[in-house]
N, C-alpha and C. Protein backbone atom coordinates (compact mmCIF):
# COMPACT_ATOMS: atom_id res chain seq x y z
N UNK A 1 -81.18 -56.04 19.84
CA UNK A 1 -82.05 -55.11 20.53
C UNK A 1 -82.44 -53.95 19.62
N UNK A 2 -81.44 -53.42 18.70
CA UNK A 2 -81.84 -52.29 17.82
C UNK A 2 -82.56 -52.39 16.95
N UNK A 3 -82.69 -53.87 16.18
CA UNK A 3 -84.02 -54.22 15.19
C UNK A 3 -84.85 -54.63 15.96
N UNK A 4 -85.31 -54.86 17.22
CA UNK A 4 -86.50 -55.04 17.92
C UNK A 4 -87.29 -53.57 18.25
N UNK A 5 -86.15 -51.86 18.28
CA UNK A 5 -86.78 -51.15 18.59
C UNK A 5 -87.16 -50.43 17.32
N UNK A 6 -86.61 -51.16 16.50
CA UNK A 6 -86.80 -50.72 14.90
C UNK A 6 -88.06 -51.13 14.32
N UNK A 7 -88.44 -52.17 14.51
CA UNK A 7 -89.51 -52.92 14.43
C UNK A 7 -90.88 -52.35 14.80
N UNK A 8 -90.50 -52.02 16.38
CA UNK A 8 -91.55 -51.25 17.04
C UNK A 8 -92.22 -50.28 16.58
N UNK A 9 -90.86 -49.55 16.63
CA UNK A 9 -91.28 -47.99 15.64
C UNK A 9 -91.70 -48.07 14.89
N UNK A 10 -91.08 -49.02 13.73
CA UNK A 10 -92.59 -49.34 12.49
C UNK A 10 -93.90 -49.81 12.86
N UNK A 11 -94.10 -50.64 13.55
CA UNK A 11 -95.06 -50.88 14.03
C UNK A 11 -96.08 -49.59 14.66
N UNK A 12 -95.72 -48.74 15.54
CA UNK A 12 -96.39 -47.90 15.63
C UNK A 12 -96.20 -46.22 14.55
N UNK A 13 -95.82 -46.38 14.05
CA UNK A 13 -95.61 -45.56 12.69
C UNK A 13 -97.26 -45.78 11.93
N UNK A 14 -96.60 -47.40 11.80
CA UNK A 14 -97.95 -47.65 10.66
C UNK A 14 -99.25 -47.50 11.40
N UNK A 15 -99.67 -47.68 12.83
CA UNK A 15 -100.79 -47.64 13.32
C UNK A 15 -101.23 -46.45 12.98
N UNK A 16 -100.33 -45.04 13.53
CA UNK A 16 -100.56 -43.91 13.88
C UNK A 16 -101.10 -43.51 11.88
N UNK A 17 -99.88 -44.08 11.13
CA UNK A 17 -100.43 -43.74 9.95
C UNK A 17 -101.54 -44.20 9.63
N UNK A 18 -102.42 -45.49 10.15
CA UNK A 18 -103.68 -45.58 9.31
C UNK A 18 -104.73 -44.63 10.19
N UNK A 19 -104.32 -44.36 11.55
CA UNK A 19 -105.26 -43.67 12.19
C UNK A 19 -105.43 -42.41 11.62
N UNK A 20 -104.39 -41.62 11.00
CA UNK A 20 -104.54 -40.56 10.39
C UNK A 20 -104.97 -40.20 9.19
N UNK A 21 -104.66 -41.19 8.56
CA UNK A 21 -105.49 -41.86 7.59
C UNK A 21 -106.99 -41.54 7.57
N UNK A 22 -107.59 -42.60 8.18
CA UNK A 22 -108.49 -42.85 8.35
C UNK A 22 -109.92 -41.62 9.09
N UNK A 23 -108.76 -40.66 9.65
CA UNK A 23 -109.46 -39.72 10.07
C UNK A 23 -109.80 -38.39 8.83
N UNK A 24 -108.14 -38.75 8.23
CA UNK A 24 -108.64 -37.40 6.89
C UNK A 24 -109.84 -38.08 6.28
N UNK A 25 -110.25 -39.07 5.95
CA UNK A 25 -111.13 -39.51 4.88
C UNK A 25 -112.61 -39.47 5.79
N UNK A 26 -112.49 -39.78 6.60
CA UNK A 26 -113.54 -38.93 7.83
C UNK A 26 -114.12 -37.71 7.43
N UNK A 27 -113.07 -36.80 7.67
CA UNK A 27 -113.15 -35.51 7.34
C UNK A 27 -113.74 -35.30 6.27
N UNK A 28 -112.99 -35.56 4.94
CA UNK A 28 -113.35 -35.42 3.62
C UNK A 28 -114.67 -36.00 3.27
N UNK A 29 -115.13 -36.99 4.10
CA UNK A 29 -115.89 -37.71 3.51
C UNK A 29 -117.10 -36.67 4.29
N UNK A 30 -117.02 -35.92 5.53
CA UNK A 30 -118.38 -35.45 6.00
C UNK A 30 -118.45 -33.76 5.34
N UNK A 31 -117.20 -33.44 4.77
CA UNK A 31 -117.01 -32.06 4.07
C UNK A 31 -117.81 -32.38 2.39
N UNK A 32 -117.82 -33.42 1.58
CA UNK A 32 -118.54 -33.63 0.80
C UNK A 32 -119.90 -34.23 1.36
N UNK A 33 -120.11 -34.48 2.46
CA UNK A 33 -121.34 -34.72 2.01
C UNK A 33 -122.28 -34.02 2.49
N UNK A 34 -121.44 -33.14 3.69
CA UNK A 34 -122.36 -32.50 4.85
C UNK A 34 -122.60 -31.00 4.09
N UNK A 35 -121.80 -30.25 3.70
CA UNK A 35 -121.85 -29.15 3.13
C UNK A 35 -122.93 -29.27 2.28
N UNK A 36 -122.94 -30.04 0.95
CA UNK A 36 -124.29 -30.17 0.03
C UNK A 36 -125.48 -30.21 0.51
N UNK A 37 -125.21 -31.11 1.42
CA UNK A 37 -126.74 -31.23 2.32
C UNK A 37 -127.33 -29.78 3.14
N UNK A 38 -125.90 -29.81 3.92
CA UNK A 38 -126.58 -28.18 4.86
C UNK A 38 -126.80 -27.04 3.27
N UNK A 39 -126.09 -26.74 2.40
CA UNK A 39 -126.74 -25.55 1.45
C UNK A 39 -128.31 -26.16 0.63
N UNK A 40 -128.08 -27.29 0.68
CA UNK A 40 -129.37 -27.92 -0.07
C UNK A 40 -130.83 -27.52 0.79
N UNK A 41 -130.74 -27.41 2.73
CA UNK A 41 -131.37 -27.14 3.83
C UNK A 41 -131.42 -25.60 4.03
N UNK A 42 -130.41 -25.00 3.51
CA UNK A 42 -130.86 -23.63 3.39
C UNK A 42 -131.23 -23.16 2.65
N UNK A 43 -131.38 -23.73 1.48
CA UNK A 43 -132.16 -22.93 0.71
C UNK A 43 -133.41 -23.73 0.28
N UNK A 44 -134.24 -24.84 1.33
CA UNK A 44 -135.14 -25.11 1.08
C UNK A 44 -136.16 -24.41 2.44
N UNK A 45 -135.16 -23.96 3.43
CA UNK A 45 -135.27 -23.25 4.46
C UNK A 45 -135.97 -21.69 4.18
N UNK A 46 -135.05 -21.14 2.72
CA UNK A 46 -135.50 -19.83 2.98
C UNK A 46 -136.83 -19.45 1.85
N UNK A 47 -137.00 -21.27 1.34
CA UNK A 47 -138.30 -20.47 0.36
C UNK A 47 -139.38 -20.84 1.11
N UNK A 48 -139.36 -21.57 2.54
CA UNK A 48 -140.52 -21.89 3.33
C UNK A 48 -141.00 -20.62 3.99
């Protein structure tokens, strides 16, 4: 019974880890691309 709840726990360990995962690179991924873009929009913003 104790390596079945051992098991588990890894099992949801690793989920939770790719979910978190997967969310930093989310993040990172809209902090590089979104920032360049929004300063690239303001300052095509303020010579209009």
């Amino acid at each position: 019974m104790a390596r079945y709840i051992d098991d588990l726990a890894g099992a949801i360990y690793d989920v939770l880890k790719f979910i978190f995962k997967c969310i930093c690179y989310l993040i990172a991924g809209m902090l590089i691309v979104g920032v360049p873009l929004y300063l690239i929009a303001l300052v095509f913003n303020m010579l209009h």
